[in-house]
PDB file of N, CA and C in Angstrom:
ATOM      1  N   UNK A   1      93.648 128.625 101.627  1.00  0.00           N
ATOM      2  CA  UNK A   1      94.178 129.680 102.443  1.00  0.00           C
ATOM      3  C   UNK A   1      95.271 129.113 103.345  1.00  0.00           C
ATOM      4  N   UNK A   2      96.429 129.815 103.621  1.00  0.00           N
ATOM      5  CA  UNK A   2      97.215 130.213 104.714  1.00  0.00           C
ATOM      6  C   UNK A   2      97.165 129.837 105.868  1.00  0.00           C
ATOM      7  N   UNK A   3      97.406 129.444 106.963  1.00  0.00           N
ATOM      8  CA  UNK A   3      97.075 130.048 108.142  1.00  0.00           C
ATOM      9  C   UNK A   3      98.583 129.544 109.197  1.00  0.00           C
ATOM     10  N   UNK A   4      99.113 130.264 109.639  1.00  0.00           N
ATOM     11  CA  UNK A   4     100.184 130.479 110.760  1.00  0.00           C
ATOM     12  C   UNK A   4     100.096 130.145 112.289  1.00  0.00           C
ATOM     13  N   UNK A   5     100.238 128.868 112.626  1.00  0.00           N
ATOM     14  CA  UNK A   5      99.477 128.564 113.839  1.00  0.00           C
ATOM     15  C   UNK A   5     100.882 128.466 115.021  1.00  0.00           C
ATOM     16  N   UNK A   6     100.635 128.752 116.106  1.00  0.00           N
ATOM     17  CA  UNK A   6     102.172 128.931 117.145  1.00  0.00           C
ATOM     18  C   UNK A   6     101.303 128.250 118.354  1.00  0.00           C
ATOM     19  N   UNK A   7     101.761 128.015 119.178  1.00  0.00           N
ATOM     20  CA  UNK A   7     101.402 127.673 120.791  1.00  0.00           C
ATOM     21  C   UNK A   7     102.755 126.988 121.106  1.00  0.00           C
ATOM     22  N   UNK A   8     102.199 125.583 121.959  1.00  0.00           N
ATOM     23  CA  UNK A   8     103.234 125.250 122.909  1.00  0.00           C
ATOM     24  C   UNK A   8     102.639 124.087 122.750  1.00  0.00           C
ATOM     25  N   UNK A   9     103.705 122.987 122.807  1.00  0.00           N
ATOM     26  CA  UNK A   9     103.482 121.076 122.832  1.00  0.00           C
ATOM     27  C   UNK A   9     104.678 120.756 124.132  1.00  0.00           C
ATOM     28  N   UNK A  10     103.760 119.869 125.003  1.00  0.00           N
ATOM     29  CA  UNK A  10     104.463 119.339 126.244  1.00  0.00           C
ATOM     30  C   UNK A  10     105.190 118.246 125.349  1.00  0.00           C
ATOM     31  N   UNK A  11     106.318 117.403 125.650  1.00  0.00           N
ATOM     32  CA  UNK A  11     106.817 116.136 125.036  1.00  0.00           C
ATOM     33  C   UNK A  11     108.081 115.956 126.299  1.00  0.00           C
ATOM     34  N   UNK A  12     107.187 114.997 127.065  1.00  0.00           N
ATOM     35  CA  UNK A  12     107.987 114.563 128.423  1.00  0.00           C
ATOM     36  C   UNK A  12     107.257 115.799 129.200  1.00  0.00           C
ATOM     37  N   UNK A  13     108.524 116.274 130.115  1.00  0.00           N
ATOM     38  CA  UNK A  13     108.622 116.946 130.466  1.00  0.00           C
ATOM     39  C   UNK A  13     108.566 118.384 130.456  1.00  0.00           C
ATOM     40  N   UNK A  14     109.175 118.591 129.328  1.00  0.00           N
ATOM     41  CA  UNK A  14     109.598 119.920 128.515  1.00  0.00           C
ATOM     42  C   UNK A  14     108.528 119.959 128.024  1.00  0.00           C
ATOM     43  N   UNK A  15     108.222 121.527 127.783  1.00  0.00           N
ATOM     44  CA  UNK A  15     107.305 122.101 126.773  1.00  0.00           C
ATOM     45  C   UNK A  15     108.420 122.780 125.723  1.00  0.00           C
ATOM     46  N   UNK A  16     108.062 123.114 124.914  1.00  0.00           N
ATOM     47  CA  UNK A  16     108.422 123.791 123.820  1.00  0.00           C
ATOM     48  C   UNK A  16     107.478 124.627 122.660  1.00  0.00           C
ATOM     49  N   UNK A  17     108.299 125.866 122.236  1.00  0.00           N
ATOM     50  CA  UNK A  17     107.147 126.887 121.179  1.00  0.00           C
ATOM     51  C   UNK A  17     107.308 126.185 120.190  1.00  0.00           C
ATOM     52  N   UNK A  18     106.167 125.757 119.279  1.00  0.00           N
ATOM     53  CA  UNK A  18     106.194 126.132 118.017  1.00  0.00           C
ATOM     54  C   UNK A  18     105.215 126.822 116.740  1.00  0.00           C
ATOM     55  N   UNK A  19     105.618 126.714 115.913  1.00  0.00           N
ATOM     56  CA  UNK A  19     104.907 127.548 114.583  1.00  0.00           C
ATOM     57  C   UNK A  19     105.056 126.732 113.443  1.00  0.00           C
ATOM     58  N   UNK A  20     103.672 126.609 113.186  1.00  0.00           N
ATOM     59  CA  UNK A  20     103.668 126.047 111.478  1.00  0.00           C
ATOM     60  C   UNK A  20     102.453 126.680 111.099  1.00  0.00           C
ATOM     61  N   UNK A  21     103.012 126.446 109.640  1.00  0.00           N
ATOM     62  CA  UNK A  21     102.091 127.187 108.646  1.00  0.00           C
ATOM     63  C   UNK A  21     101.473 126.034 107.866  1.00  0.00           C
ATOM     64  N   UNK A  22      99.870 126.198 107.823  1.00  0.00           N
ATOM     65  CA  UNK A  22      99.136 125.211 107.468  1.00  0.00           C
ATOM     66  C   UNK A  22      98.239 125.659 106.026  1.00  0.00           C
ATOM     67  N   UNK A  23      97.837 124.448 105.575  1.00  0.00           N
ATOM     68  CA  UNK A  23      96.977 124.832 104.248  1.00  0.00           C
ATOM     69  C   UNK A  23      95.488 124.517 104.646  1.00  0.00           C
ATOM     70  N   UNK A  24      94.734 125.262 104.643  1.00  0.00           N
ATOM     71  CA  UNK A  24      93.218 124.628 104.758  1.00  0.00           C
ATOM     72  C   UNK A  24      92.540 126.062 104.645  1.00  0.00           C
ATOM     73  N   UNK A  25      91.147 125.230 104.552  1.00  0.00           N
ATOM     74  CA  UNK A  25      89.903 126.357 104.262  1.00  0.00           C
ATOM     75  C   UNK A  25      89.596 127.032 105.492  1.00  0.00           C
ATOM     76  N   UNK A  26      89.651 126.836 106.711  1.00  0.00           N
ATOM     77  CA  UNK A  26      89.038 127.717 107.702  1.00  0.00           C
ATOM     78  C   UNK A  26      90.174 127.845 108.865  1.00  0.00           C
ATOM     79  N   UNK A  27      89.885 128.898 110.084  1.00  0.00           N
ATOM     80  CA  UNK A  27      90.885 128.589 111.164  1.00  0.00           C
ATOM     81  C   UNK A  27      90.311 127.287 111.832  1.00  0.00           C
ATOM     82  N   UNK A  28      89.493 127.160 112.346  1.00  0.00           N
ATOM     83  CA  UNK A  28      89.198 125.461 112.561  1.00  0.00           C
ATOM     84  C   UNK A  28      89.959 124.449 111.932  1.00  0.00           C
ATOM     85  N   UNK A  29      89.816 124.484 110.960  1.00  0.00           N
ATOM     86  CA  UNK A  29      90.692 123.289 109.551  1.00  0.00           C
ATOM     87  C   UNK A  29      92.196 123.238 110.071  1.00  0.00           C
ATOM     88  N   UNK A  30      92.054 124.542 110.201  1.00  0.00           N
ATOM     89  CA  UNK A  30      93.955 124.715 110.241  1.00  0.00           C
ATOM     90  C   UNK A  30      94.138 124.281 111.507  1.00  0.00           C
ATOM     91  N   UNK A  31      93.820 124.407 113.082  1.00  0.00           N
ATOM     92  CA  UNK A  31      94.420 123.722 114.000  1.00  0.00           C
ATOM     93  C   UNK A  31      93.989 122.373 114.159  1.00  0.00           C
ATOM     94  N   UNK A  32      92.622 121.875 113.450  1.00  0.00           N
ATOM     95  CA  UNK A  32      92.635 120.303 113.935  1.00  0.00           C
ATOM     96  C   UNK A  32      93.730 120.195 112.811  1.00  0.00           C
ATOM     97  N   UNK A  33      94.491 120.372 112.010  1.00  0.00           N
ATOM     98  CA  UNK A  33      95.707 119.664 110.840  1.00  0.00           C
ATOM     99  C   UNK A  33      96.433 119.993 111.744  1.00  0.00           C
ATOM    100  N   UNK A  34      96.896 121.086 112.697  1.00  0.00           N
ATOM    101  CA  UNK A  34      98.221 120.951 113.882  1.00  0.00           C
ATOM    102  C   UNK A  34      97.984 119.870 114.787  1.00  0.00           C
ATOM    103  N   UNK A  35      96.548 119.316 114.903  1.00  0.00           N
ATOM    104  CA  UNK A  35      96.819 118.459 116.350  1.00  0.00           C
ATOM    105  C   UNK A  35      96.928 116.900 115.448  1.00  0.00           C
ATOM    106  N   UNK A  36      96.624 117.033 114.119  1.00  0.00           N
ATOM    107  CA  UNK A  36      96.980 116.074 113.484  1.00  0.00           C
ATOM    108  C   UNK A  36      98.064 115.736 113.548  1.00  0.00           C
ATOM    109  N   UNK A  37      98.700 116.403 112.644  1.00  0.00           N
ATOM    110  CA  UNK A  37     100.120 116.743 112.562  1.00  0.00           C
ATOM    111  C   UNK A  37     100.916 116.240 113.463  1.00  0.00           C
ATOM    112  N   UNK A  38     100.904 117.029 114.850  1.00  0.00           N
ATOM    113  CA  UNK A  38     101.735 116.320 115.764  1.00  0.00           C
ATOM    114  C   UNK A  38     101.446 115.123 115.940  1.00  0.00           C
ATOM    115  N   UNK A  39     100.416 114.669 116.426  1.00  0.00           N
ATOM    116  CA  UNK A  39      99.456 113.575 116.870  1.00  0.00           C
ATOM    117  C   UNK A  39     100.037 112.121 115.856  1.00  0.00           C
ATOM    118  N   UNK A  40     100.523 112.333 114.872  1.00  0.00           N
ATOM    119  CA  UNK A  40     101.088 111.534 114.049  1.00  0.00           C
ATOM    120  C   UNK A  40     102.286 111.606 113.613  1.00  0.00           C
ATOM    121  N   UNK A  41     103.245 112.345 114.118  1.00  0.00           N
ATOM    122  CA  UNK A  41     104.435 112.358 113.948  1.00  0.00           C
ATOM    123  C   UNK A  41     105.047 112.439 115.250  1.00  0.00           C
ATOM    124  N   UNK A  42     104.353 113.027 116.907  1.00  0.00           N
ATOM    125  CA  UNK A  42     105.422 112.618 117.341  1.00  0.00           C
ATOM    126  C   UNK A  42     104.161 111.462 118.737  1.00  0.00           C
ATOM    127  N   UNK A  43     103.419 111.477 118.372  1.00  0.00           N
ATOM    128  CA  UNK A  43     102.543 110.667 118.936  1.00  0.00           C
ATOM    129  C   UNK A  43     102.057 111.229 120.236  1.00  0.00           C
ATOM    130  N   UNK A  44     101.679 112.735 120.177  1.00  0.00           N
ATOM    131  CA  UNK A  44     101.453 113.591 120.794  1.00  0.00           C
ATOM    132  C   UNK A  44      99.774 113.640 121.309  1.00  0.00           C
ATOM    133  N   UNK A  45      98.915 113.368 122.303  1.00  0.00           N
ATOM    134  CA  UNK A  45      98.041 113.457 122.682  1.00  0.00           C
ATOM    135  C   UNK A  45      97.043 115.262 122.198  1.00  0.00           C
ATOM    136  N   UNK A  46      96.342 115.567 122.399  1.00  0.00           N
ATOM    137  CA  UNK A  46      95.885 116.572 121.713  1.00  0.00           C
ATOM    138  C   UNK A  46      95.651 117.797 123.354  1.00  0.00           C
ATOM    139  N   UNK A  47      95.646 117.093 124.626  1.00  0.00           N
ATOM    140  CA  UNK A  47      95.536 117.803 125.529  1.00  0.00           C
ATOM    141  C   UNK A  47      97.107 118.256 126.090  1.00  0.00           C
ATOM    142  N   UNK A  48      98.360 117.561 125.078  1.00  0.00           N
ATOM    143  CA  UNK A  48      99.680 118.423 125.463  1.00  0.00           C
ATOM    144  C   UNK A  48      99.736 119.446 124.235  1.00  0.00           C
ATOM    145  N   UNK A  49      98.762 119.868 123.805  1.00  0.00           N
ATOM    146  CA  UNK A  49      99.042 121.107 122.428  1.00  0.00           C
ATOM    147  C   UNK A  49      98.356 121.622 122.887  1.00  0.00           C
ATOM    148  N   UNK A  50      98.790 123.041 123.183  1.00  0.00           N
ATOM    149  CA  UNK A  50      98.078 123.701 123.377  1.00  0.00           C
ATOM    150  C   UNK A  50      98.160 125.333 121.741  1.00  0.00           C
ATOM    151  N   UNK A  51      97.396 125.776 121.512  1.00  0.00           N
ATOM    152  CA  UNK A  51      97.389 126.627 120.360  1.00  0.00           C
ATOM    153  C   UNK A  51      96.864 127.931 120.808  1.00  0.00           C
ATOM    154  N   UNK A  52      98.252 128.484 120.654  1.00  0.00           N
ATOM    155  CA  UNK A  52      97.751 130.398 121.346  1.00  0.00           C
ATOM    156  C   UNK A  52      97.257 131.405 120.176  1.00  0.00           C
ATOM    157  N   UNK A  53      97.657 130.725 119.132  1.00  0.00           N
ATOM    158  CA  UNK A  53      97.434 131.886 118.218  1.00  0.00           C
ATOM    159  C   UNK A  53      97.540 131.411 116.419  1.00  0.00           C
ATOM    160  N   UNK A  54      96.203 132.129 115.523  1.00  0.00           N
ATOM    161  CA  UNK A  54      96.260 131.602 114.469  1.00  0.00           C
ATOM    162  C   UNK A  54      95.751 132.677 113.637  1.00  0.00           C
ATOM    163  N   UNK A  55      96.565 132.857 112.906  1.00  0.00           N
ATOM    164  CA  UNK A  55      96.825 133.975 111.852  1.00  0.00           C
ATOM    165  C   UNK A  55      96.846 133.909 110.366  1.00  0.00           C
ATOM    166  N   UNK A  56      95.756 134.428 109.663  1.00  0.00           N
ATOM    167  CA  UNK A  56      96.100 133.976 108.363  1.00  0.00           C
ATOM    168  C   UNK A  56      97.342 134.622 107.927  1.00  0.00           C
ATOM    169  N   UNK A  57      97.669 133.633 107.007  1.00  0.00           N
ATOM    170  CA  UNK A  57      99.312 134.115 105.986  1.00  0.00           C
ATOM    171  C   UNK A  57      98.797 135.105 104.998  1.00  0.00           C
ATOM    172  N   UNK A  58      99.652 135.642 104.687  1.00  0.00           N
ATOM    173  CA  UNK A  58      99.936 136.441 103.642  1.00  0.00           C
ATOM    174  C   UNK A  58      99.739 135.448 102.526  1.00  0.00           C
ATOM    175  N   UNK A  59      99.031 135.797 101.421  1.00  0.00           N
ATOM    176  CA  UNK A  59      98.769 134.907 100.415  1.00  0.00           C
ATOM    177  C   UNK A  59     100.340 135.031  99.314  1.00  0.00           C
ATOM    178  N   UNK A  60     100.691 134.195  99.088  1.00  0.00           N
ATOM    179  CA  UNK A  60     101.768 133.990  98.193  1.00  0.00           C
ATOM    180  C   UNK A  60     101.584 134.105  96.476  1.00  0.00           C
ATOM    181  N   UNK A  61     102.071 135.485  96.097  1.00  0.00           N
ATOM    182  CA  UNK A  61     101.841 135.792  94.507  1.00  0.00           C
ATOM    183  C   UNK A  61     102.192 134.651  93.832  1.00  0.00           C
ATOM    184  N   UNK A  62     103.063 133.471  94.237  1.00  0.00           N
ATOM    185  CA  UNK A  62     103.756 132.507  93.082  1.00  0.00           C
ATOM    186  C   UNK A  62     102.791 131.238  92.593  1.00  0.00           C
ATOM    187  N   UNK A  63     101.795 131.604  93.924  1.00  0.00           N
ATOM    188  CA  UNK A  63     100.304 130.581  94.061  1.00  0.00           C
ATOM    189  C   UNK A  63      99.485 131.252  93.736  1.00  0.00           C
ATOM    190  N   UNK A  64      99.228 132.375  93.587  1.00  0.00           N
ATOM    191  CA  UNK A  64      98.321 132.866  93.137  1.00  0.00           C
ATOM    192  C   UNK A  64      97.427 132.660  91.601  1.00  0.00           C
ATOM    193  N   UNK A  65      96.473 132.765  91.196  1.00  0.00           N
ATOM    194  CA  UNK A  65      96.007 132.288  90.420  1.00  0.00           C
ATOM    195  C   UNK A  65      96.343 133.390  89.099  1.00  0.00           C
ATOM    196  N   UNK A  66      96.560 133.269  88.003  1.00  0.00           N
ATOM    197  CA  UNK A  66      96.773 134.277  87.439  1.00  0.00           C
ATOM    198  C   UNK A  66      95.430 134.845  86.838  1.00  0.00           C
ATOM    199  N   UNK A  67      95.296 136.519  86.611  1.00  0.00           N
ATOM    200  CA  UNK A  67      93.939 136.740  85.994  1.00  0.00           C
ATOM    201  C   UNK A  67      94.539 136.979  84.601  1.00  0.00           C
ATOM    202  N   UNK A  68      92.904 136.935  84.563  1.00  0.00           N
ATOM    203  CA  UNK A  68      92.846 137.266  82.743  1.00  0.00           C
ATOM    204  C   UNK A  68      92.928 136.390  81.769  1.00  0.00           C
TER     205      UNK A  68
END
C-alpha cells in the first residue's frame, strides 16, 4: 500500500513542509520509513520531524495486479 505522509522537519534553524509518498503495509510502517528516511539522509534526529498527516494513496492501475 500507498501512503502520503506531510508534516514539518526542523534542519538548523528553519523548519520546512514536506510530503512523501511511502510504500509499506500499515500507517505505522509508513511514518517510521519517514523518520528513517530523513534520519539517514539528512541526519535528522526523529524529535525535529514532526508528521501531521498520513493518507493512503490512491492505488496505481499500472501496479496493479492484473485479474483473471
Amino acid at each position: 500500500m500507498e501512503f502520503a505522509v506531510s508534516g514539518t522537519i526542523t534542519l538548523g534553524k528553519e523548519s520546512r513542509a514536506f510530503s512523501k509518498t511511502v510504500e509499506a503495509p500499515t500507517e505505522d510502517f509508513a511514518k517510521e520509513k519517514v523518520f528513517t528516511l530523513f534520519g539517514s539522509m539528512n541526519g535528522v534526529k526523529r524529535n525535529r520531524i514532526k508528521i501531521e498527516k498520513v493518507v493512503k494513496s490512491r492505488a496505481d492501475p499500472a501496479k496493479a495486479e492484473p485479474s483473471g
